[in-house]
C-alpha atoms as a PDB file:
ATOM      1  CA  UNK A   1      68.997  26.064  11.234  1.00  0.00           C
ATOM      2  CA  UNK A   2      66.996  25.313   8.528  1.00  0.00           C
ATOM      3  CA  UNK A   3      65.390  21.684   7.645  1.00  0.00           C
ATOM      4  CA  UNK A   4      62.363  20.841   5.161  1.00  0.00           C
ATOM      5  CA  UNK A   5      60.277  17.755   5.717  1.00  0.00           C
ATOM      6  CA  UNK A   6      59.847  14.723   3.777  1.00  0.00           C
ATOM      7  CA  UNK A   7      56.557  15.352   1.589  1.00  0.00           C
ATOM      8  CA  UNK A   8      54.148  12.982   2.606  1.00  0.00           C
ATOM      9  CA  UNK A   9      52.125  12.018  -0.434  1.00  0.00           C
ATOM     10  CA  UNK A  10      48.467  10.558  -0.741  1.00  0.00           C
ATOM     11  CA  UNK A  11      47.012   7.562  -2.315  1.00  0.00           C
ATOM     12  CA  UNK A  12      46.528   8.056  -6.029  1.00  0.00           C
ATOM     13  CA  UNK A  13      43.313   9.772  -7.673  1.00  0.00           C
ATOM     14  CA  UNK A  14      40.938   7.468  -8.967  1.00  0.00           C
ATOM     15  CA  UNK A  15      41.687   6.061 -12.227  1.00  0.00           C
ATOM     16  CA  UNK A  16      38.564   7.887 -14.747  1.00  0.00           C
ATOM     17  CA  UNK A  17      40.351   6.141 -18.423  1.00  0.00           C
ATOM     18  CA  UNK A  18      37.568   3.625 -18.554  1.00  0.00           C
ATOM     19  CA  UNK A  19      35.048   6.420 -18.081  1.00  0.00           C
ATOM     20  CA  UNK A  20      36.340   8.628 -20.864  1.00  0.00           C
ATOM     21  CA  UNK A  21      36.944   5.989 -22.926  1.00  0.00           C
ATOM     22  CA  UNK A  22      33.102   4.848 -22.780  1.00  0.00           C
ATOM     23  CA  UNK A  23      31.658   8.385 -22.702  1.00  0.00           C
ATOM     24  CA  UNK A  24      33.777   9.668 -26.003  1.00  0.00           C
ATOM     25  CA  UNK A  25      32.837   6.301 -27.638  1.00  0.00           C
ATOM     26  CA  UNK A  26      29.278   6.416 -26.583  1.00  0.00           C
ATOM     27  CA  UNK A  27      29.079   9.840 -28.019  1.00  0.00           C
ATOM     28  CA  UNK A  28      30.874   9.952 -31.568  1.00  0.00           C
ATOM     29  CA  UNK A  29      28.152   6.920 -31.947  1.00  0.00           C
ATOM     30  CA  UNK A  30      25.256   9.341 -31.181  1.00  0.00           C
ATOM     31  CA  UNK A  31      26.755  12.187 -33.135  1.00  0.00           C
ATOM     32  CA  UNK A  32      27.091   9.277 -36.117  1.00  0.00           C
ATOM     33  CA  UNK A  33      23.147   8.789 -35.067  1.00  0.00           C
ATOM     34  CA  UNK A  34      22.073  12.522 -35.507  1.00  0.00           C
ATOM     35  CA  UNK A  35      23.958  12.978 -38.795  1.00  0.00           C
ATOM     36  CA  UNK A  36      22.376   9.919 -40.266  1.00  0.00           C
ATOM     37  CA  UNK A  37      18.857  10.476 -39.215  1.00  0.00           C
ATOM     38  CA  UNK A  38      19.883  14.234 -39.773  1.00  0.00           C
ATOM     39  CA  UNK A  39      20.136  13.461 -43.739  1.00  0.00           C
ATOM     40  CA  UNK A  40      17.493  10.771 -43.910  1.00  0.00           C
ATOM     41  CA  UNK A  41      14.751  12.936 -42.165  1.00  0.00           C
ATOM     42  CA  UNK A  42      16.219  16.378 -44.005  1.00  0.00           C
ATOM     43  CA  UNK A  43      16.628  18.208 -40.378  1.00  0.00           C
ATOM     44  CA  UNK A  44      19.145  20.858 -40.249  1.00  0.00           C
ATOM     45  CA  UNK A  45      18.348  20.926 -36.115  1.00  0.00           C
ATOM     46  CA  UNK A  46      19.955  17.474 -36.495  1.00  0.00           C
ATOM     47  CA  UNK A  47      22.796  18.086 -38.008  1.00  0.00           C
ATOM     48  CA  UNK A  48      23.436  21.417 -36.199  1.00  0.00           C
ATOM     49  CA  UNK A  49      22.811  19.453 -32.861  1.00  0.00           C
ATOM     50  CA  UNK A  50      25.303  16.668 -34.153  1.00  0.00           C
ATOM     51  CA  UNK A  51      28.176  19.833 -34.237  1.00  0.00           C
ATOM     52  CA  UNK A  52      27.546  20.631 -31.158  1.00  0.00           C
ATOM     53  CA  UNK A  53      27.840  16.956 -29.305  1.00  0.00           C
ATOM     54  CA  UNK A  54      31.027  16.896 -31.415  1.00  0.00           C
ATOM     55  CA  UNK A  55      32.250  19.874 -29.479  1.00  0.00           C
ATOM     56  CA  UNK A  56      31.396  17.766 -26.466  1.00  0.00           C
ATOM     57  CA  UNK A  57      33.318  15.116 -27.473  1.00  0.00           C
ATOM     58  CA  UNK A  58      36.624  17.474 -28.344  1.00  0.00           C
ATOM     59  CA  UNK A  59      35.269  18.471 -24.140  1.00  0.00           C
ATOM     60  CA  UNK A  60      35.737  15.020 -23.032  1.00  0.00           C
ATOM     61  CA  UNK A  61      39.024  14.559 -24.728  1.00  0.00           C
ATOM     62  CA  UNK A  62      40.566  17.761 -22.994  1.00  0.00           C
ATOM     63  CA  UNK A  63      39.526  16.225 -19.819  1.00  0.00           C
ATOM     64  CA  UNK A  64      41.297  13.128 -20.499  1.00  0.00           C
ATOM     65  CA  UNK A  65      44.254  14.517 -21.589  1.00  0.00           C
ATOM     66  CA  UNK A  66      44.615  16.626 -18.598  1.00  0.00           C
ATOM     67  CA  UNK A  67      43.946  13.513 -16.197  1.00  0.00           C
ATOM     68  CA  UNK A  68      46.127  11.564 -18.597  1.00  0.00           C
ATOM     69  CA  UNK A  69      48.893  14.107 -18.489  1.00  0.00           C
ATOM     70  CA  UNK A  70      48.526  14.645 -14.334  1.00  0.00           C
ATOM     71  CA  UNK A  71      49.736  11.284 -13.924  1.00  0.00           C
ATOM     72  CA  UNK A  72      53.146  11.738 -15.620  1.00  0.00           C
ATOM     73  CA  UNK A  73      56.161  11.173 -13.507  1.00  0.00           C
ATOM     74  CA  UNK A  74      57.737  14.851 -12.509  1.00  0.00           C
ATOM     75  CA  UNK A  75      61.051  15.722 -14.124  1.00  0.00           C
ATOM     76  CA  UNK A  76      63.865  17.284 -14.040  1.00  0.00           C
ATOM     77  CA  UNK A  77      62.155  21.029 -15.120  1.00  0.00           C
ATOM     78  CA  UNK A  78      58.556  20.016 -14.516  1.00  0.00           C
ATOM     79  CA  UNK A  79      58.680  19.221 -10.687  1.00  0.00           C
ATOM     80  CA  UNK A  80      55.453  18.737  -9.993  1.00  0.00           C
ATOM     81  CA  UNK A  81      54.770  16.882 -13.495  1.00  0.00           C
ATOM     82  CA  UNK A  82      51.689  18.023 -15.518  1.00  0.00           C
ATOM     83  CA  UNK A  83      49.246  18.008 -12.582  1.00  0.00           C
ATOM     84  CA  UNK A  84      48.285  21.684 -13.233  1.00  0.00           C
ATOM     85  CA  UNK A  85      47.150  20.312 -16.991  1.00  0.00           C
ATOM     86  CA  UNK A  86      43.795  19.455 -14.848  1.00  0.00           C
ATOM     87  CA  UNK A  87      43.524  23.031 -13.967  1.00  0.00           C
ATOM     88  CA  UNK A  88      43.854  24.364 -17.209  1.00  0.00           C
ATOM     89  CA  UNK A  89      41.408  21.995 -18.736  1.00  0.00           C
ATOM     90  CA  UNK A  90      38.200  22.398 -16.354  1.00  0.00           C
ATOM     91  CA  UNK A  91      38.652  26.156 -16.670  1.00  0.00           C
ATOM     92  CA  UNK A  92      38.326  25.437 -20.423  1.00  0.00           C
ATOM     93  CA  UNK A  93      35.758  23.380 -20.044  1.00  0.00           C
ATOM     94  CA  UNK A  94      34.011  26.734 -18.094  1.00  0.00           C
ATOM     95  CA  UNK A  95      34.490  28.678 -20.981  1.00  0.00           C
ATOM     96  CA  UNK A  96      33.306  26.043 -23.666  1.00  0.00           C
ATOM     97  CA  UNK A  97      30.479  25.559 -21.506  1.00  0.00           C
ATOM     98  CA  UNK A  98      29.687  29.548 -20.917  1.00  0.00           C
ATOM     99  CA  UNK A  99      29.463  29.703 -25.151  1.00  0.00           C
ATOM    100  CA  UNK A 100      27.066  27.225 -25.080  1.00  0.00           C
ATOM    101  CA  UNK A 101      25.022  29.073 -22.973  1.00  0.00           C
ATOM    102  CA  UNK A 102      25.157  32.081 -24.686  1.00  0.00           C
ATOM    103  CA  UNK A 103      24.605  30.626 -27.950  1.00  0.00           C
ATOM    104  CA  UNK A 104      21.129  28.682 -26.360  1.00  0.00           C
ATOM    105  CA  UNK A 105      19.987  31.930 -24.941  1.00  0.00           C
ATOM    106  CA  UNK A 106      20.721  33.769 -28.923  1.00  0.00           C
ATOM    107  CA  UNK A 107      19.021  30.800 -30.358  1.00  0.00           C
ATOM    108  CA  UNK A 108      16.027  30.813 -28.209  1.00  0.00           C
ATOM    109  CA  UNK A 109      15.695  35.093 -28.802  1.00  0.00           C
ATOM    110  CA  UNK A 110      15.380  34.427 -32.380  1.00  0.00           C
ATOM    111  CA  UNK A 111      13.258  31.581 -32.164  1.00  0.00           C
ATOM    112  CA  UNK A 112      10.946  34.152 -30.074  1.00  0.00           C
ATOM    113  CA  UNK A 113      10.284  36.701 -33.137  1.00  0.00           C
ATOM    114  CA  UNK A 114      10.447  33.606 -35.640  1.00  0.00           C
ATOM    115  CA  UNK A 115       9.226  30.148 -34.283  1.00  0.00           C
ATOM    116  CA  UNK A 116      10.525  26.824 -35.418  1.00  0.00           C
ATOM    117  CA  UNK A 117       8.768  23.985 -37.755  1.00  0.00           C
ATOM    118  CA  UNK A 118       7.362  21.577 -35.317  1.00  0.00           C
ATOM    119  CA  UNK A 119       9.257  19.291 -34.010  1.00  0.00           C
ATOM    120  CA  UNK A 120       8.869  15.445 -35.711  1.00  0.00           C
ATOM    121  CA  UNK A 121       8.875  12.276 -34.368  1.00  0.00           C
ATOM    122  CA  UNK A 122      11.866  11.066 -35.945  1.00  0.00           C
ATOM    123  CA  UNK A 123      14.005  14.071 -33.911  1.00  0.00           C
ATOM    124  CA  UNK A 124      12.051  13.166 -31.117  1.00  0.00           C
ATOM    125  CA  UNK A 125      13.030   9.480 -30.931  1.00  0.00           C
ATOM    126  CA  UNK A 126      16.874  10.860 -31.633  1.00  0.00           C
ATOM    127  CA  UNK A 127      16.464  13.302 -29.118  1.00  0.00           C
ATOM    128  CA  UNK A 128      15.474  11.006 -26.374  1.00  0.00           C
ATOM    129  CA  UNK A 129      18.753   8.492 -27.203  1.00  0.00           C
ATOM    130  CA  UNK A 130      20.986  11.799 -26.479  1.00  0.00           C
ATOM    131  CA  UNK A 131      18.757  11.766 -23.091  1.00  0.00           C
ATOM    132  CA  UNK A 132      20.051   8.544 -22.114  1.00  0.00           C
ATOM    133  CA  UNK A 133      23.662   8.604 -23.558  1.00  0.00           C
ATOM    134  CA  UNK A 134      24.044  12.215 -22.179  1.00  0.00           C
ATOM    135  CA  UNK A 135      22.708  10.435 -19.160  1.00  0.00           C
ATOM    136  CA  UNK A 136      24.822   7.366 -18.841  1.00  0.00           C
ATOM    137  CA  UNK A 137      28.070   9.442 -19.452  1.00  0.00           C
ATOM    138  CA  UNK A 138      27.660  11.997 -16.835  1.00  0.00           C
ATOM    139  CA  UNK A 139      26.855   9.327 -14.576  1.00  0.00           C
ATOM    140  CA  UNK A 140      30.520   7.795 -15.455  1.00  0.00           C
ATOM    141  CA  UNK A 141      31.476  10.958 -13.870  1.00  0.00           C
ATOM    142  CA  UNK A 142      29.309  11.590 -11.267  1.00  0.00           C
ATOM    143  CA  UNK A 143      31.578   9.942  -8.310  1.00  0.00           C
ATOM    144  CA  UNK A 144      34.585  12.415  -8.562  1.00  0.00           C
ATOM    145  CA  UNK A 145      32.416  15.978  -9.713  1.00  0.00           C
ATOM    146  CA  UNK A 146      32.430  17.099  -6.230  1.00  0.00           C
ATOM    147  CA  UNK A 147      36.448  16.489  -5.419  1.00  0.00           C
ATOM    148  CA  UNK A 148      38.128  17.114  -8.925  1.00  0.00           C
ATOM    149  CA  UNK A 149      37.340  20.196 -11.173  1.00  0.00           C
ATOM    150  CA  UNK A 150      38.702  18.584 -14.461  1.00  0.00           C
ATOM    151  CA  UNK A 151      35.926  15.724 -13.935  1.00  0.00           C
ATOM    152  CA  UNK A 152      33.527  18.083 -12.682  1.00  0.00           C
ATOM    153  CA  UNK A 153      33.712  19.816 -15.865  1.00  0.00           C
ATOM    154  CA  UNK A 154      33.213  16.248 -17.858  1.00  0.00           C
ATOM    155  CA  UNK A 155      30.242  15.820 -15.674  1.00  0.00           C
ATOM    156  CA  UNK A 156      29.014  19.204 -16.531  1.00  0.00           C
ATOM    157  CA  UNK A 157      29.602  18.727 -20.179  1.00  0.00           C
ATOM    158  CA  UNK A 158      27.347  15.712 -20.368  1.00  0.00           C
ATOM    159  CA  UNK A 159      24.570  16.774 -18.060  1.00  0.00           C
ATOM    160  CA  UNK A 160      24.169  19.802 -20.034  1.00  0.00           C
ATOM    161  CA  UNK A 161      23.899  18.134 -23.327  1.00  0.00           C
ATOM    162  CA  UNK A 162      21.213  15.601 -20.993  1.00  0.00           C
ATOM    163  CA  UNK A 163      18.834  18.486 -20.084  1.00  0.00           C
ATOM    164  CA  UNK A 164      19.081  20.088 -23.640  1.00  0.00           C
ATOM    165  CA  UNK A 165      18.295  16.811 -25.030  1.00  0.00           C
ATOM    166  CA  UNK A 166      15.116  16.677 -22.619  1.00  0.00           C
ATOM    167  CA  UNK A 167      13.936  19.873 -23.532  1.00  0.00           C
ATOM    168  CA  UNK A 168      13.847  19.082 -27.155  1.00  0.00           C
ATOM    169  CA  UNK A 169      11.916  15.871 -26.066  1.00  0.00           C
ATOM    170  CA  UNK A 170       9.458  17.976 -24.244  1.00  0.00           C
ATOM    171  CA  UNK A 171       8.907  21.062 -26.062  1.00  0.00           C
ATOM    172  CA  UNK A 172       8.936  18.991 -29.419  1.00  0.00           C
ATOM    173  CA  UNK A 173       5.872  17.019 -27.950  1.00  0.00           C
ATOM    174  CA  UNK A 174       4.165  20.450 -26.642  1.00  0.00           C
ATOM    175  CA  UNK A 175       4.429  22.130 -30.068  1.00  0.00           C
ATOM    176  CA  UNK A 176       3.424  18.898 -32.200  1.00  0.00           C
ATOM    177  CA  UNK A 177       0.213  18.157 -29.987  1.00  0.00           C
ATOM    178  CA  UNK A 178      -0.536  21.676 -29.210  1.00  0.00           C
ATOM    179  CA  UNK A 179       1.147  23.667 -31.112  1.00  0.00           C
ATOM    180  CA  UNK A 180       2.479  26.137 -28.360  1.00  0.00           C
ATOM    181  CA  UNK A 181       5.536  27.186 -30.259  1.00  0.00           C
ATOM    182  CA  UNK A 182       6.472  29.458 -27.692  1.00  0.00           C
ATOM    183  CA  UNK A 183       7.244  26.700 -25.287  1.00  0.00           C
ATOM    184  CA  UNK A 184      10.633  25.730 -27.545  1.00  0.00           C
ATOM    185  CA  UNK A 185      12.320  28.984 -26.615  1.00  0.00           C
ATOM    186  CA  UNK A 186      11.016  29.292 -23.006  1.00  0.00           C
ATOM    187  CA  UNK A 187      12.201  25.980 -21.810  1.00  0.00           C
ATOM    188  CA  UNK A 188      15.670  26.511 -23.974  1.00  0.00           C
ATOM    189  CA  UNK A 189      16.211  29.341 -22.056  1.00  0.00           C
ATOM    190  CA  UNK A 190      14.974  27.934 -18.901  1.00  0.00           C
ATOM    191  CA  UNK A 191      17.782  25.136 -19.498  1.00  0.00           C
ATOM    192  CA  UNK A 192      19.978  27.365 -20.167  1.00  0.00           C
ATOM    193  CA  UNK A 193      20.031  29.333 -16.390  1.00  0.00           C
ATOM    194  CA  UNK A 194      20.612  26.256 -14.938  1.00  0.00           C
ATOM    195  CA  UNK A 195      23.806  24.930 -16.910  1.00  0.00           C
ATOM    196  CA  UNK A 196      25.098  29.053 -16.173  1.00  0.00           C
ATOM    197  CA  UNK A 197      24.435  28.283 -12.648  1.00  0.00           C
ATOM    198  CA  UNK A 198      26.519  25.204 -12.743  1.00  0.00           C
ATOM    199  CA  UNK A 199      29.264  26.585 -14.939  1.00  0.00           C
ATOM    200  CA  UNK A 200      29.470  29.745 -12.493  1.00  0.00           C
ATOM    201  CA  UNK A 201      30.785  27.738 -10.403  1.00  0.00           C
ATOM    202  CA  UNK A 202      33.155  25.601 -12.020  1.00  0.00           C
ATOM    203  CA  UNK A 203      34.798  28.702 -13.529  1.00  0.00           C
ATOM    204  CA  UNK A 204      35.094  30.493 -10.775  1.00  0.00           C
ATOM    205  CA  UNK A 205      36.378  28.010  -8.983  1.00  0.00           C
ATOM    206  CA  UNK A 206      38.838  26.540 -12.051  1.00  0.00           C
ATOM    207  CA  UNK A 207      40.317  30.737 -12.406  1.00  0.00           C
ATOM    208  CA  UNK A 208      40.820  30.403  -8.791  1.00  0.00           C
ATOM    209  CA  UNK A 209      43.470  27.755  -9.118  1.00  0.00           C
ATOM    210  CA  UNK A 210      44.810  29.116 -12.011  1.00  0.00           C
ATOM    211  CA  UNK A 211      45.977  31.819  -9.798  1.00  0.00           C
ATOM    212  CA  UNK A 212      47.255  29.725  -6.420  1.00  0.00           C
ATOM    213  CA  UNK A 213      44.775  30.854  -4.404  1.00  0.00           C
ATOM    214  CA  UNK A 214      43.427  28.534  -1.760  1.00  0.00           C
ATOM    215  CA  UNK A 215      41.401  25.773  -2.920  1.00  0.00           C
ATOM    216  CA  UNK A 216      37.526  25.223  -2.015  1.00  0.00           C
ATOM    217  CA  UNK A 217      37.201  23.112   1.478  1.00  0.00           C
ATOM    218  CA  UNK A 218      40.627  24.170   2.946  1.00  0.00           C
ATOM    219  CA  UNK A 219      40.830  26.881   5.560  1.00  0.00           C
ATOM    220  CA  UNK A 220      44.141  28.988   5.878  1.00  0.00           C
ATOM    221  CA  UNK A 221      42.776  30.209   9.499  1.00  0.00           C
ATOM    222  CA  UNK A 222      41.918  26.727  11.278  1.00  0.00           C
ATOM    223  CA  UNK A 223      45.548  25.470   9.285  1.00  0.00           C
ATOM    224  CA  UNK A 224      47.358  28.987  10.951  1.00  0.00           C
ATOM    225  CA  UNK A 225      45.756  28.160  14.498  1.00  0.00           C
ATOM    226  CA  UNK A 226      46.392  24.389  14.327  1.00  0.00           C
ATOM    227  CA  UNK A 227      50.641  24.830  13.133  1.00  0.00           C
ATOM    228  CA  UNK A 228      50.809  27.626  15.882  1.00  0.00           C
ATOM    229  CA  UNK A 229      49.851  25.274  18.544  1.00  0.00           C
ATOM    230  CA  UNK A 230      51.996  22.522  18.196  1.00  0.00           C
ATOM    231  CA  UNK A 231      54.456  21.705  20.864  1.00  0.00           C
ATOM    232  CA  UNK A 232      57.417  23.779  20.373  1.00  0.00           C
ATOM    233  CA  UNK A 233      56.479  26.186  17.891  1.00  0.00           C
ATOM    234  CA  UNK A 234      57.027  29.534  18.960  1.00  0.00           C
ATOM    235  CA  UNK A 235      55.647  31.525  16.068  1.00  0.00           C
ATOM    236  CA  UNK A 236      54.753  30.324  12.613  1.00  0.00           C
ATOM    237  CA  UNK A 237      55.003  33.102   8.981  1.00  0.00           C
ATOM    238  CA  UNK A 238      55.107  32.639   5.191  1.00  0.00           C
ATOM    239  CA  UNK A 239      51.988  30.443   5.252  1.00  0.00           C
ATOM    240  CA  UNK A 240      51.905  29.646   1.440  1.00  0.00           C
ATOM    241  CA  UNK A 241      48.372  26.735   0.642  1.00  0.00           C
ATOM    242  CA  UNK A 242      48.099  26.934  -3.179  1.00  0.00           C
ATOM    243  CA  UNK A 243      46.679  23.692  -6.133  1.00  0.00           C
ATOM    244  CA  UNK A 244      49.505  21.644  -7.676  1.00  0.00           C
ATOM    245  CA  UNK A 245      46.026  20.442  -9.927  1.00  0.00           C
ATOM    246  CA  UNK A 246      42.315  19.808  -9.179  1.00  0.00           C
ATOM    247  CA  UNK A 247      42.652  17.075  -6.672  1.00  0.00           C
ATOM    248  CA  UNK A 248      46.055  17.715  -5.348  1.00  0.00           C
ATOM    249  CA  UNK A 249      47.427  20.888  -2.322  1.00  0.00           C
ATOM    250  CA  UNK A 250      50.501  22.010  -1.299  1.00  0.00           C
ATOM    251  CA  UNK A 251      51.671  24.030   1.662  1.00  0.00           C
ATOM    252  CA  UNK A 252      55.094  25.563   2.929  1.00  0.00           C
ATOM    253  CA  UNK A 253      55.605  27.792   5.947  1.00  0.00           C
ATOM    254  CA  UNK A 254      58.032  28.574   8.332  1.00  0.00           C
ATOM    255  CA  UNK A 255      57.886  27.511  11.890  1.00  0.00           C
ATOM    256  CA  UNK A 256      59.612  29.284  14.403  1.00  0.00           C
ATOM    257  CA  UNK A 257      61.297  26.635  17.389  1.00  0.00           C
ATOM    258  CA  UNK A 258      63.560  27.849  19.469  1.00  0.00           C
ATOM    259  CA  UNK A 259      64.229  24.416  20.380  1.00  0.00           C
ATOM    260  CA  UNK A 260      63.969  22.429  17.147  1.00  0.00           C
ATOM    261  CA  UNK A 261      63.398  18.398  17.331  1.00  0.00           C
ATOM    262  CA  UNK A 262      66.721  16.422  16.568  1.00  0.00           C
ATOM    263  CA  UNK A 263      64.680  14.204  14.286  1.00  0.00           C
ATOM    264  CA  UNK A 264      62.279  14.269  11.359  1.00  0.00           C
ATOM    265  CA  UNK A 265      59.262  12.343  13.512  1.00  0.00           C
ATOM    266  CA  UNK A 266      58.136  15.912  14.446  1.00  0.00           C
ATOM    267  CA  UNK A 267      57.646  16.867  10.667  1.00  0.00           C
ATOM    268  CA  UNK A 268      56.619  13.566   9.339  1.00  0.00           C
ATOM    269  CA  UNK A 269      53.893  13.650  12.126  1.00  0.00           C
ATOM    270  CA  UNK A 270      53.024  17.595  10.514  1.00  0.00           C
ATOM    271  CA  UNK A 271      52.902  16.882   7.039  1.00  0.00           C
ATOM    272  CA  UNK A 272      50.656  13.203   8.085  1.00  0.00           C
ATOM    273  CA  UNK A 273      48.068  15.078   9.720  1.00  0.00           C
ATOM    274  CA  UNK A 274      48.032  17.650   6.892  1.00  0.00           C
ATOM    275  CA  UNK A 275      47.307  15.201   4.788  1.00  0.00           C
ATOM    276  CA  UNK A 276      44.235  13.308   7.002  1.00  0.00           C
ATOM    277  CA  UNK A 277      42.615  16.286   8.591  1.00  0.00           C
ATOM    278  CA  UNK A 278      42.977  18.819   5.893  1.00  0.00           C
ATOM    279  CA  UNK A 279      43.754  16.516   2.219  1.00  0.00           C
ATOM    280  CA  UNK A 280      47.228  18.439   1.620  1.00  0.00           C
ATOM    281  CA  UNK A 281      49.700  15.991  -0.138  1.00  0.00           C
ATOM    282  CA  UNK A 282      52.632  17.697  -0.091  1.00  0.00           C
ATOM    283  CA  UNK A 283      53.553  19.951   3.418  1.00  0.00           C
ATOM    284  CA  UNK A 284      57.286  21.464   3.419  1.00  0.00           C
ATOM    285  CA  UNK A 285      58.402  23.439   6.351  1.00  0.00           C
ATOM    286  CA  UNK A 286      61.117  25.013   7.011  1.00  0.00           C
ATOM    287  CA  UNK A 287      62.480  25.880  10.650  1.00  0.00           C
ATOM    288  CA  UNK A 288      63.560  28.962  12.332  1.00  0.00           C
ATOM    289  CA  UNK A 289      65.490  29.352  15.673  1.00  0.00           C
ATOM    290  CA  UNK A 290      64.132  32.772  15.703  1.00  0.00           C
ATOM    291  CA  UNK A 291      67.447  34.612  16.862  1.00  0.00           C
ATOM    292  CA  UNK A 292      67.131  36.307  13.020  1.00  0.00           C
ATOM    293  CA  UNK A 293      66.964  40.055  13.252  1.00  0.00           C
ATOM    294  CA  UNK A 294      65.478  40.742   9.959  1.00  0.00           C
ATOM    295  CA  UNK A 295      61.683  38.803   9.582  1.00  0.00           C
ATOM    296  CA  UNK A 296      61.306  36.731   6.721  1.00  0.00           C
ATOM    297  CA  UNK A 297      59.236  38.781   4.181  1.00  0.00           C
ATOM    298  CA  UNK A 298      56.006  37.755   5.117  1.00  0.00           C
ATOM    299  CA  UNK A 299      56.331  37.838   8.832  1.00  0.00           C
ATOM    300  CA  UNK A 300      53.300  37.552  11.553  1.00  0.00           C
ATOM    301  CA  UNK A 301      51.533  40.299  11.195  1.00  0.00           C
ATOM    302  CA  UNK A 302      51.171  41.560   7.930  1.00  0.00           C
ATOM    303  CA  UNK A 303      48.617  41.302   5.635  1.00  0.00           C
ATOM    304  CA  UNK A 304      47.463  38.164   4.447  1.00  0.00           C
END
């Protein structure tokens, strides 16, 4: 006999539309800000930096689409909706953010063997409004970075552009008073190890979904021991715990009761506690008498 329980889903992710729509509008002002003061103060470091908070913005706006496009109603062909759009962006958002380190790191070689003008006051003064609206953004974000990849990345974005923007504060000040041009490149590349160090970690994580493998914080083991356990369940196999997007888990597996309930309170119950102890939304199981001479194909005992 075979019977799948209801899916029991959770309460809705936060809603992050306000936040995007602040943080793209606070920063297509600032990138209006560097390419004016850019052309009045004749500063190609303005205008170059301007490009590259664009690129931030584009950043922002792939995050938003993604959450936009997670909270779609499923259809008939896309059954769990566009949830896995919030995959697919943060591990963009990875890679964006990987080129950006890598073109900091070339930057700050060549400014090495051939040192830049000092820094002015005017870029200074510019440089420090990107410190607070870099700042201000990635605070927008800062609530959900640690339980949704796609606004981790957002976060990640913004802080990046933050710290960059404080190191052109600083090491402009060190080479106009003391003229320690040497100091640009070093704390560039200083800068630049830390946003790898946070980007590690969102891509790795972000190509992790992307291939169904367990998500961060969820334990296959201590899920295993607790289904085997419950009353009536003889055996338990096909164990399957994969992302439907960044916030959202699903599970299936096949629990073997020779004496199966008569009702669905015993898989309601399941797919409840899933969702409490271990945040899995959506928990389908099917059961087995066990009187089946051929094992399913993933059967206790082989490899997981």
């Amino acid at each position: 006999m075979n019977r799948e329980s209801d899916h029991y889903h959770h309460h809705a992710a936060p809603d992050y539309n306000r936040a995007f729509a602040l943080g793209v509008s606070l920063n297509v002002v600032f990138v209006l800000i560097e390419v004016f003061f850019g052309v009045v103060a004749d500063s190609l470091a303005l205008i170059t930096d301007a490009g590259h908070n664009l690129s931030d913005v584009m950043g922002l706006l792939l995050a938003w689409g993604a959450s936009f496009l997670a909270g779609k109603q499923p259809s008939k062909r896309r059954t769990y909706g566009y949830s896995r759009a919030t995959i697919l962006a943060s591990m963009f958002s990875g890679l964006l953010l990987l080129a950006a380190v890598v073109l900091i790191c070339w930057e700050a070689v060549q400014r090495f063997f051939e040192p830049a003008q000092p820094v002015g006051p005017t870029i200074m003064v510019v440089a420090g409004i990107g410190v607070v609206i870099n700042s201000v953004t990635a605070w927008l974000f800062v609530s959900g970075k640690d339980h949704d990849l796609n606004i981790r990345g957002a976060y990640l974005h913004m802080a990046a552009d933050a710290m960059v923007s404080v190191g052109v504060v600083v090491s402009g000040f060190v080479i106009w008073k003391f003229g320690l041009k040497w100091f640009d490149p070093l704390s560039s590349l200083l800068i630049a190890m830390v946003i790898f160090w946070s980007t590690w970690g969102l891509l790795r994580d972000s190509l992790n979904l992307a291939i169904d493998a367990v998500p961060r914080g969820i334990d296959p083991a201590e899920i295993r021991a607790w289904l085997s356990t419950q009353a009536g369940v003889a055996a338990m196999h096909d164990l399957h715990i994969w992302p439907v997007s960044t916030t959202e888990t699903a599970l299936t597996a096949h629990l073997v009761m020779p004496e199966p309930p008569t009702d669905d309170k015993f898989l309601q119950e399941l797919a409840f506690h899933l969702q409490q102890e271990f945040g899995i939304a959506h928990a389908t199981f099917q059961i087995e008498r066990g009187n089946v001479s051929q094992p399913c194909k993933q059967s206790e005992g082989c490899a997981e």
